[in-house]
Protein backbone atom coordinates (compact mmCIF):
# COMPACT_ATOMS: atom_id res chain seq x y z
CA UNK A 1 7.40 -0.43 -15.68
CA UNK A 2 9.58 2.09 -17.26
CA UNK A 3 10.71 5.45 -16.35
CA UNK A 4 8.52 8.35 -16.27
CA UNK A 5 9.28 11.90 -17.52
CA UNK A 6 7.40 14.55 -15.32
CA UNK A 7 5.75 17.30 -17.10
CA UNK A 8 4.50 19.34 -13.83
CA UNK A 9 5.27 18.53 -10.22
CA UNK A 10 4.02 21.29 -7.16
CA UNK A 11 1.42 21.86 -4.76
CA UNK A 12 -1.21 23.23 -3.01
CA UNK A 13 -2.93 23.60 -0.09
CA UNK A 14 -6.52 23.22 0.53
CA UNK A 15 -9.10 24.78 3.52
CA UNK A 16 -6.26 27.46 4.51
CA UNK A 17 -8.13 29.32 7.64
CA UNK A 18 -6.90 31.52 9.71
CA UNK A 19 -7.92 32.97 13.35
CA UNK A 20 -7.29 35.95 15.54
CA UNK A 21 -4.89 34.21 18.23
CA UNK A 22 -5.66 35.14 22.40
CA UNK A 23 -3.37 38.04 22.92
CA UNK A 24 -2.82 39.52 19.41
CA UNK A 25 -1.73 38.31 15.67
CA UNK A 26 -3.60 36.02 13.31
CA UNK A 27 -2.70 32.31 12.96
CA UNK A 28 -3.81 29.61 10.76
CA UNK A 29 -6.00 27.28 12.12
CA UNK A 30 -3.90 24.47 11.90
CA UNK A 31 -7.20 22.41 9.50
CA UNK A 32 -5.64 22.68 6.25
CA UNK A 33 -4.61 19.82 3.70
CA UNK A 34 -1.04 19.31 1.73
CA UNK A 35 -1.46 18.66 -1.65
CA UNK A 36 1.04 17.35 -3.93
CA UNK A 37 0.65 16.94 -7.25
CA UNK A 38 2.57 14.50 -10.70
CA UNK A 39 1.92 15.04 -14.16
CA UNK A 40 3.12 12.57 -17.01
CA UNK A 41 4.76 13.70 -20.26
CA UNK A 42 2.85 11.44 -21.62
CA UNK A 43 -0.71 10.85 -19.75
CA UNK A 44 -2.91 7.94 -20.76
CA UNK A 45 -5.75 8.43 -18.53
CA UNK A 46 -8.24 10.96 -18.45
CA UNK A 47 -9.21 10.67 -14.46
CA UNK A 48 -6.15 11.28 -12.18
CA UNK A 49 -5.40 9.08 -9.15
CA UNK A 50 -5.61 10.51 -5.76
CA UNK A 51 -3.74 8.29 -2.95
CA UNK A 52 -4.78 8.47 0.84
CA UNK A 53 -2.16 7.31 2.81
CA UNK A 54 -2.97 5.07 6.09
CA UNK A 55 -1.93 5.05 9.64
CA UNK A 56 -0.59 8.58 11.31
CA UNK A 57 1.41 9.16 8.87
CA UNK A 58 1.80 10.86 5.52
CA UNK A 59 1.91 10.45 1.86
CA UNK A 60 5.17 9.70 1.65
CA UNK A 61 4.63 6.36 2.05
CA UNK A 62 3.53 5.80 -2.07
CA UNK A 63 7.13 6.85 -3.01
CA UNK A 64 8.43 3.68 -1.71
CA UNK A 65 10.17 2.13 1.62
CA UNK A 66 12.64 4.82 1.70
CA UNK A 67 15.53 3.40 0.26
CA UNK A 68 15.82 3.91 -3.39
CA UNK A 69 13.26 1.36 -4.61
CA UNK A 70 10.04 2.75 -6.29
CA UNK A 71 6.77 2.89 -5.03
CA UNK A 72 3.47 3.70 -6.21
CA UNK A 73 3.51 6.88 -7.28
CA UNK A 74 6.31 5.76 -9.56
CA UNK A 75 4.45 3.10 -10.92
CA UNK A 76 1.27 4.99 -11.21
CA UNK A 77 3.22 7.87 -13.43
CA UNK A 78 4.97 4.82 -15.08
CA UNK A 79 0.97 3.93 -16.26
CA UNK A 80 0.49 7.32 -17.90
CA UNK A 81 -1.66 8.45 -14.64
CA UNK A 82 -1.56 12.29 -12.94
CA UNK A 83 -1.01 11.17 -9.28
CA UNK A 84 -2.31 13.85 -6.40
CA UNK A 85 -0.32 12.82 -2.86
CA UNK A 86 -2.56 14.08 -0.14
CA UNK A 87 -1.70 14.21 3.71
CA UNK A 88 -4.83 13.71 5.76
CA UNK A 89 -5.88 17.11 7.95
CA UNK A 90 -3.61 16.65 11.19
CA UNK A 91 -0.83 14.65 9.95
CA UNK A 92 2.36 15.01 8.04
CA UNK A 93 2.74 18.30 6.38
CA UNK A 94 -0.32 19.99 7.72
CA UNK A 95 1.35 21.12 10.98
CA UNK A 96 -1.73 21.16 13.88
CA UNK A 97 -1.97 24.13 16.03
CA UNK A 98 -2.87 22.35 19.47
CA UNK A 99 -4.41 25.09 21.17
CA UNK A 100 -7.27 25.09 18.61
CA UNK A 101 -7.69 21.75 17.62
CA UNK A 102 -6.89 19.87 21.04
CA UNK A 103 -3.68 17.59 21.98
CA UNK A 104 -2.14 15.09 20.42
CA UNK A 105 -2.38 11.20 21.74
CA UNK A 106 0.96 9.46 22.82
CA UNK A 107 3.38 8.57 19.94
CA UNK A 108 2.98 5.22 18.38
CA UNK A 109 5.33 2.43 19.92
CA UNK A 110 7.02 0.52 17.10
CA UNK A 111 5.43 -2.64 19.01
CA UNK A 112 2.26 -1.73 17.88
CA UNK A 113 3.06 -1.50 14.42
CA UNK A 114 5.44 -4.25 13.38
CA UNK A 115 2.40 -7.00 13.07
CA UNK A 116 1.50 -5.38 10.19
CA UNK A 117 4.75 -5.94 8.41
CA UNK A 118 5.22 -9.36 9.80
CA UNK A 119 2.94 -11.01 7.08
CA UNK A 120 4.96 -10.05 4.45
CA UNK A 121 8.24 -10.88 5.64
CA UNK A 122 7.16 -14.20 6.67
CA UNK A 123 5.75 -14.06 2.37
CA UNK A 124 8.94 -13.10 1.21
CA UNK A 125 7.52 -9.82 0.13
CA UNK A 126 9.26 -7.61 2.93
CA UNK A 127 12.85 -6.67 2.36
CA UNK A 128 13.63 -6.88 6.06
CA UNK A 129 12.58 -9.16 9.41
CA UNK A 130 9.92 -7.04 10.11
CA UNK A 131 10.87 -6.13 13.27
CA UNK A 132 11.56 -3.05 15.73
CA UNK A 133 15.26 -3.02 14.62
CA UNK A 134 14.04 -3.72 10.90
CA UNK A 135 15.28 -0.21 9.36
CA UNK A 136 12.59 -0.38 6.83
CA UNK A 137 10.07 -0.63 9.93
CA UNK A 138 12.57 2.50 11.73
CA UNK A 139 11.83 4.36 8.09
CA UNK A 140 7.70 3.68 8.27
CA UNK A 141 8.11 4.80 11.45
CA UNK A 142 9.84 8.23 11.20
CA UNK A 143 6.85 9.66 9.47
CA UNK A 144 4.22 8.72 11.43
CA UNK A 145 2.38 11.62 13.62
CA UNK A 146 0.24 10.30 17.07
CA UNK A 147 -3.17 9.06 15.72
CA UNK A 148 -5.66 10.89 17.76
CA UNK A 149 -8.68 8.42 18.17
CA UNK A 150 -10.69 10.86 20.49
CA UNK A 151 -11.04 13.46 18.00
CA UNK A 152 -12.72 11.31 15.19
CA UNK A 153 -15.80 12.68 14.83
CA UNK A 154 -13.86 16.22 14.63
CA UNK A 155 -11.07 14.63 12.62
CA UNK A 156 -13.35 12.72 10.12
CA UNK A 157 -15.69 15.72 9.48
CA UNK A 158 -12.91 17.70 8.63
CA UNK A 159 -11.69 15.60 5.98
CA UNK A 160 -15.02 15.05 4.51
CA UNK A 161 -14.77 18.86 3.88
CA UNK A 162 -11.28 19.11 2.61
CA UNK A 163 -11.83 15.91 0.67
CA UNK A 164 -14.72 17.23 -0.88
CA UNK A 165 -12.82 20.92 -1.91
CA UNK A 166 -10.27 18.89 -3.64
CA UNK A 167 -12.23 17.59 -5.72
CA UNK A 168 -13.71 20.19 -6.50
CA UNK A 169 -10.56 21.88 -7.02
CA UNK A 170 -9.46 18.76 -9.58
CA UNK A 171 -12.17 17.14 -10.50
CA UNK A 172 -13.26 13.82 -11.48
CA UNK A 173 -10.83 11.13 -10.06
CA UNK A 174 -9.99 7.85 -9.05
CA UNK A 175 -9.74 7.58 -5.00
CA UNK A 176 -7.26 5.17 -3.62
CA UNK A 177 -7.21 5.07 0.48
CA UNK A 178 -4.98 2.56 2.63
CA UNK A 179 -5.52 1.54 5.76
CA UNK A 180 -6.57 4.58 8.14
CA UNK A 181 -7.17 6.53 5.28
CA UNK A 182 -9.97 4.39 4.83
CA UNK A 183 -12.64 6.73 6.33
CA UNK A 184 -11.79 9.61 4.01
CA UNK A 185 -12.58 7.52 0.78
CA UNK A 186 -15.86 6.44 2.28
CA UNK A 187 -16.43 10.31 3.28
CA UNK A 188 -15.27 11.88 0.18
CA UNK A 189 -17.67 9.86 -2.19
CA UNK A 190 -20.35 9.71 -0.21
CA UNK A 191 -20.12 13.65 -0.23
CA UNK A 192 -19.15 14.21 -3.92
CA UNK A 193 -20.59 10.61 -5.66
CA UNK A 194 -20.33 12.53 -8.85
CA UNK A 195 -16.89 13.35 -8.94
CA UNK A 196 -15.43 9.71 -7.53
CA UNK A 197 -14.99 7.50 -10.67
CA UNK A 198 -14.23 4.91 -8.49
CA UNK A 199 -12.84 3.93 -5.15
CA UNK A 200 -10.42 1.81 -3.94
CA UNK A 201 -9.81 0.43 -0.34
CA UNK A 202 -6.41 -1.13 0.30
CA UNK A 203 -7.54 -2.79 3.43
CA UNK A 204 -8.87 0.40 4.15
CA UNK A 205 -10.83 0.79 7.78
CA UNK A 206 -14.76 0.21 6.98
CA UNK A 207 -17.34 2.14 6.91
CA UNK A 208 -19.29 0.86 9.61
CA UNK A 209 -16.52 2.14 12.07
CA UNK A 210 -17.13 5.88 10.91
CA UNK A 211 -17.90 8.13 13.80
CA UNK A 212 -19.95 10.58 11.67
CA UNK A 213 -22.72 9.20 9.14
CA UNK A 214 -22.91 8.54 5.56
CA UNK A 215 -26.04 9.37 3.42
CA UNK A 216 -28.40 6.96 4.80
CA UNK A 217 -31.83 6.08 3.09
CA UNK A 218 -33.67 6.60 5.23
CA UNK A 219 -31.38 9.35 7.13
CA UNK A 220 -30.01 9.14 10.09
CA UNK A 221 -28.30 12.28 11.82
CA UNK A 222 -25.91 10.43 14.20
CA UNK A 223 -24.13 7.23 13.85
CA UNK A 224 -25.86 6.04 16.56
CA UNK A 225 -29.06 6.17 14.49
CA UNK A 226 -27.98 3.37 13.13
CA UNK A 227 -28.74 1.30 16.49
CA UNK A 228 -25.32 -1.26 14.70
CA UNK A 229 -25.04 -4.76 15.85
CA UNK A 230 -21.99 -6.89 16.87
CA UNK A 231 -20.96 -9.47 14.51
CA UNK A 232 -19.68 -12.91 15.65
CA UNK A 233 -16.42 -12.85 17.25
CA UNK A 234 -13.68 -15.11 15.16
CA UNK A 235 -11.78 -16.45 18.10
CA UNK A 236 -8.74 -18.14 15.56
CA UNK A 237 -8.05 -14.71 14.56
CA UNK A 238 -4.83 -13.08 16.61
CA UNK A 239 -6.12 -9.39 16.19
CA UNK A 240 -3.13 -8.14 18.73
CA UNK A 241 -3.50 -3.82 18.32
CA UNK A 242 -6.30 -4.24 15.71
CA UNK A 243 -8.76 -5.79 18.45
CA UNK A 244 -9.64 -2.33 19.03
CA UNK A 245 -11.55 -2.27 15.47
CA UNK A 246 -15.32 -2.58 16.19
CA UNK A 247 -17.11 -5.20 14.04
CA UNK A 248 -20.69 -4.39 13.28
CA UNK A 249 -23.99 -4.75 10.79
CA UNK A 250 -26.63 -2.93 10.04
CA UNK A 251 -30.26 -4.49 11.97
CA UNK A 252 -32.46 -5.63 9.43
CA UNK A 253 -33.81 -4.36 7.32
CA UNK A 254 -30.23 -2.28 6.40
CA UNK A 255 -30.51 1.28 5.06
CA UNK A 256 -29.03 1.87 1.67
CA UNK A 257 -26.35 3.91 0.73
CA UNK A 258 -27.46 6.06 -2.41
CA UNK A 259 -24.51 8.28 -2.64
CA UNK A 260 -21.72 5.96 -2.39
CA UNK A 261 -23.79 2.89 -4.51
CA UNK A 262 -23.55 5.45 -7.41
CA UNK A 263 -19.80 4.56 -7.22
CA UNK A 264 -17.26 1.29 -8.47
CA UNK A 265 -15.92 0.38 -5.05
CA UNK A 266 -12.93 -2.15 -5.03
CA UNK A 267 -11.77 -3.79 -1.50
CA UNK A 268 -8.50 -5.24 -1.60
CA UNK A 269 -7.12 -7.87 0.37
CA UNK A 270 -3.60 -9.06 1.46
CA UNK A 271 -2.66 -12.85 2.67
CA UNK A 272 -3.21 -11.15 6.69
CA UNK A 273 -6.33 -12.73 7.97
CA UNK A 274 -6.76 -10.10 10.04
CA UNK A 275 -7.73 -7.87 7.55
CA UNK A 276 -9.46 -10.38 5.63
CA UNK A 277 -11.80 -10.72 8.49
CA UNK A 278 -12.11 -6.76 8.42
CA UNK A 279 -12.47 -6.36 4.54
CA UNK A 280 -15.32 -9.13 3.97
CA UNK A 281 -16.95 -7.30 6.74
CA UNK A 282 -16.93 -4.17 4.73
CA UNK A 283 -18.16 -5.60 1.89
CA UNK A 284 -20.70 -7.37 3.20
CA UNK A 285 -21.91 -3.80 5.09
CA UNK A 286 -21.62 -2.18 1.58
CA UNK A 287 -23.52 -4.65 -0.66
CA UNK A 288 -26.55 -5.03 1.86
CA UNK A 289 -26.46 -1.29 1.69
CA UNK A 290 -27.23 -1.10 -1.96
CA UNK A 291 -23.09 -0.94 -3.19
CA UNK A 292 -21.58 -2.78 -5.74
CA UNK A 293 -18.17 -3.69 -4.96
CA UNK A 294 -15.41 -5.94 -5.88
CA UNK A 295 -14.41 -8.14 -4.03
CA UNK A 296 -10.38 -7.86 -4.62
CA UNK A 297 -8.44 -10.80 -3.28
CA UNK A 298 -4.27 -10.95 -4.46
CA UNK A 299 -4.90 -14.56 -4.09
CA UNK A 300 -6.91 -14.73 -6.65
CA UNK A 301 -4.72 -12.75 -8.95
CA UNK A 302 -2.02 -15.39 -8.36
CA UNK A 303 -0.16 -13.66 -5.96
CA UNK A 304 0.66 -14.51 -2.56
CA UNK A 305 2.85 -13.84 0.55
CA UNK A 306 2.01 -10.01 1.02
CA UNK A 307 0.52 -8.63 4.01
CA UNK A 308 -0.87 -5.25 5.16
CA UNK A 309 2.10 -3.22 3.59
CA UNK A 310 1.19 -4.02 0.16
CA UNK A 311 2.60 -0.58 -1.17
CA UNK A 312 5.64 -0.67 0.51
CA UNK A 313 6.70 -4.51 -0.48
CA UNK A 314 8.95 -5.51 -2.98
CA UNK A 315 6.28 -6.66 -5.41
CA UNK A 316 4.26 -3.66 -5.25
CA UNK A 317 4.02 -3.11 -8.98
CA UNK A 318 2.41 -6.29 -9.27
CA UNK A 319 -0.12 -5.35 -6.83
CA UNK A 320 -0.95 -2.07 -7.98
CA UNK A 321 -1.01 -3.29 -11.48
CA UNK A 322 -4.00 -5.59 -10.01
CA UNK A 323 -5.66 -2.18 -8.69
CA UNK A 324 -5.22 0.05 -11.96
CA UNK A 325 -6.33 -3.01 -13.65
CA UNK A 326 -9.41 -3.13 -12.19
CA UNK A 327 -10.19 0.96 -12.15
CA UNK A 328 -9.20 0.67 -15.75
CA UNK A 329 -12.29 -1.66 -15.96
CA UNK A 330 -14.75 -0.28 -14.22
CA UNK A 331 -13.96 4.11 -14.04
């Protein structure tokens, strides 16, 4: 792809709060959402792309691996797209004041991480060994914030809202989410159907694993409404820190999903079986529900070898190319 001129880079914040603080002075309540924002000299598309980055960390991650080589925001531009960079309420720019929304968890051992980047250097897609002295893993790393797992009900809730204002800030768009950031995409068009042109999980955590409900048909007011049942374990699978994950289905017979079946959902899937496990889970939990969804497999694109960190490997204009190509189908 070729360079990009920029006609309007800045930002915003969304759901700014403030509160009176215990002993005097007003403080923000530490909920709001960064916003950053791309515009094209030359746009091509009329819906803008708005990336969700994955993990605890921030969207820094779609400008590359850190070291000079372009990521997707580049490419995206490089496409004639507007690109929005959000990071998720809690993480990254959005500073959270811990007296008001609780403690954070333990930071994130590099240990814990460096699975997800051994697929792809294993493909030849990572630049490095993919391990904890890897300084592309030591770059991931720097901007990730403790993922706090015992506020997600709180912490998904929240950025149902704030997904929902921008939006309605913006407008219609095109909703990308990796990863972690998989629950906001869910959230977001489920809550504002109308305004998602189309959604796109990069291996994105499913939406059976929410902690706060969808629009159900017929409703539900609690996730455990939905009364979800284990699926069969896959004992050749080496899930190491994703074992956590829970894998479920709806009883029969499964309650649609109105909302988000008014919108083109693409899953996306990388050579790490792990994930392939997780994503033909979610698709199978989406389609029963009523959703139509593609079923996005690089292998089937011809392209092999990359693993969780699509957007950060060294052929990830060829996968995102596979993405736009697809939105550029079906928004």
């Amino acid at each position: 792809m070729g360079r990009a001129l920029i006609a309007e880079h800045s930002y915003f914040w969304v759901g700014v709060q403030s509160t009176e603080r215990l002993g005097g002075g007003t403080v923000t309540t530490g909920e709001q959402m960064f916003v950053e924002y791309f515009a094209p000299a030359e746009p091509r598309h009329e819906h803008p792309l708005v990336f969700v980055h994955g993990g605890g960390g921030q969207s820094i991650a779609f400008l590359g691996p850190g070291d000079g080589r372009p990521g997707w925001l580049h490419h995206a531009l490089g496409r004639g797209y507007t690109v929005y960079l959000l990071d998720r309420p809690g993480y990254g720019r959005n500073p959270p004041n811990s007296r008001l929304v609780g403690p954070e968890g333990d930071a994130t051992p590099f240990e814990s991480m460096v699975p997800l980047f051994k697929v792809g250097a294993a493909g030849g897609r990572w630049a490095g060994t993919g391990e904890v002295d890897d300084p592309g893993v030591a770059a991931f790393m720097a901007q990730q914030r403790p993922m706090r797992f015992d506020t997600a009900e709180y912490a998904q809730e929240l950025s149902r809202r704030r997904g929902a204002e921008l939006l309605d800030r913006i407008g219609p768009a095109v909703v990308v989410a990796h990863s972690a950031g998989g629950p906001f995409g869910w959230l977001v068009a489920d809550a504002r159907p109308q305004l998602v042109k189309a959604l796109v999980s990069v291996e994105g955590i499913g939406p059976a694993t929410l902690a706060v409900p969808l629009t159900y048909d017929p409703p539900v007011s609690s996730v455990a409404e939905l009364a979800l049942e284990p699926l069969p374990d896959e004992p050749d699978v080496d899930w190491g820190t994703l074992a956590g994950i829970p894998r479920t289905k709806q009883s029969p017979p499964p309650r649609q999903l109105p909302a988000l079946a008014r919108v083109p959902i693409a899953v996306v899937t990388s050579d790490d079986p792990r994930f392939s496990v997780l994503n033909r889970d979610a698709v199978s939990y989406l389609r029963l529900a009523g959703c139509t969804v593609e079923d996005l497999r690089l292998a089937d694109h011809g392209i092999d070898g990359n693993g969780h960190m699509m957007l950060l490997e060294e052929n990830n204009a060829e996968v995102l190319d596979v993405v736009l190509d697809w939105v550029e189908r079906a928004a």
